[in-house]
Protein backbone atom coordinates (compact mmCIF):
# COMPACT_ATOMS: atom_id res chain seq x y z
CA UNK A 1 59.33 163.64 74.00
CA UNK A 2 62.26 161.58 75.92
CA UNK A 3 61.78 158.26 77.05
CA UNK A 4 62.59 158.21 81.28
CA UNK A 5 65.20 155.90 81.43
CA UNK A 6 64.49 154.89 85.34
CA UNK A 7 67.55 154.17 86.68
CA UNK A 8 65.85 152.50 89.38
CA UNK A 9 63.30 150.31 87.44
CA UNK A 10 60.60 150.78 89.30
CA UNK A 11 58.77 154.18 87.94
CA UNK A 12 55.51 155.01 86.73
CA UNK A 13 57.05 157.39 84.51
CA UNK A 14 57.88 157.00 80.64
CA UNK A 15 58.69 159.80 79.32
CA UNK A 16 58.96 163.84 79.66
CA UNK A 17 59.40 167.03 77.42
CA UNK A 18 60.94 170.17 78.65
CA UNK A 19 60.27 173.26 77.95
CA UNK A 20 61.31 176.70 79.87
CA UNK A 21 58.58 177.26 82.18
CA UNK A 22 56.75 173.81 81.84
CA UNK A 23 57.41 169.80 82.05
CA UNK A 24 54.94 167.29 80.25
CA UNK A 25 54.60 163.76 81.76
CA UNK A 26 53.60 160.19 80.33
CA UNK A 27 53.03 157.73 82.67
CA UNK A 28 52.74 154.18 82.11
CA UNK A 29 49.88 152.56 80.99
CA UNK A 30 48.11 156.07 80.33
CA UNK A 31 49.12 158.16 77.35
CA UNK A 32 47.67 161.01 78.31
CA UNK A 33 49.78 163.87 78.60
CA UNK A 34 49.93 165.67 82.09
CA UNK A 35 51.50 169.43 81.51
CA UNK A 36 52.95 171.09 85.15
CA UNK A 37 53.77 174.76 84.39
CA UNK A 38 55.25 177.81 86.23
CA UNK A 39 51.46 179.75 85.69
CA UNK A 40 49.56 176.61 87.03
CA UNK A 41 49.14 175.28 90.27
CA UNK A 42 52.40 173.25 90.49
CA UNK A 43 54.36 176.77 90.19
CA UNK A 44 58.24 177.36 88.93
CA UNK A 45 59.88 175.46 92.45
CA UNK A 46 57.77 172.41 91.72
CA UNK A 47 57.99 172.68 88.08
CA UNK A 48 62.28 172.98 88.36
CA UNK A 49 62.42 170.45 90.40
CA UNK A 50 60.54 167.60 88.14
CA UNK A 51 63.29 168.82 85.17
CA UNK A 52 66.04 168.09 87.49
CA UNK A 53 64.35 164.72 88.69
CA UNK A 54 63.44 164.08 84.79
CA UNK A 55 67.05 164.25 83.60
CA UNK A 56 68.30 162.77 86.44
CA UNK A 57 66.50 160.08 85.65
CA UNK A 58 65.65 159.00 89.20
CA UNK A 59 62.76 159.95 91.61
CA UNK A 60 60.54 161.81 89.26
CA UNK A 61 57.70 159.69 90.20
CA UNK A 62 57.61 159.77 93.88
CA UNK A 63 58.34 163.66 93.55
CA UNK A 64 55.40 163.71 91.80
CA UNK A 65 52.82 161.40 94.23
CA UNK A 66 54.54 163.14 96.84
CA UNK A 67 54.18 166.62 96.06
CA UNK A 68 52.30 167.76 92.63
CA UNK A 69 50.40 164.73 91.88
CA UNK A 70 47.11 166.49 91.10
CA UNK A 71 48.94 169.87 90.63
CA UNK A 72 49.06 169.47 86.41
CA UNK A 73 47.37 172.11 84.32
């Protein structure tokens, strides 16, 4: 797991693994795991998108209220 740096300080994000088809979130405050996958209902554009955001590290968290927020597998 990587820690989400946040380059703009304000995320609800903590950290993210990567995997080929898949991205697994932490969010603050809640250590549950949230897994978005190419097979599930967040789908590969989604899914590609969040690994760009995620290494980025900037708007991986209002990618993810705005577009796959209850999307995870």
């Amino acid at each position: 797991m990587e820690k989400y740096r946040n380059s703009g300080g304000d995320s609800g994000a903590s950290a993210f693994e990567i995997g080929s088809d898949f991205i697994i979130e932490i969010f603050k405050g809640n250590p549950k795991p949230y897994r978005y996958s190419y097979g599930g209902r967040a789908g590969q554009n989604h899914v590609e998108n969040m690994k760009r955001l995620a290494r980025s590290e900037s708007g991986l968290n209002g990618y993810i209220n705005q577009f796959v927020k209850f999307k995870y597998d």
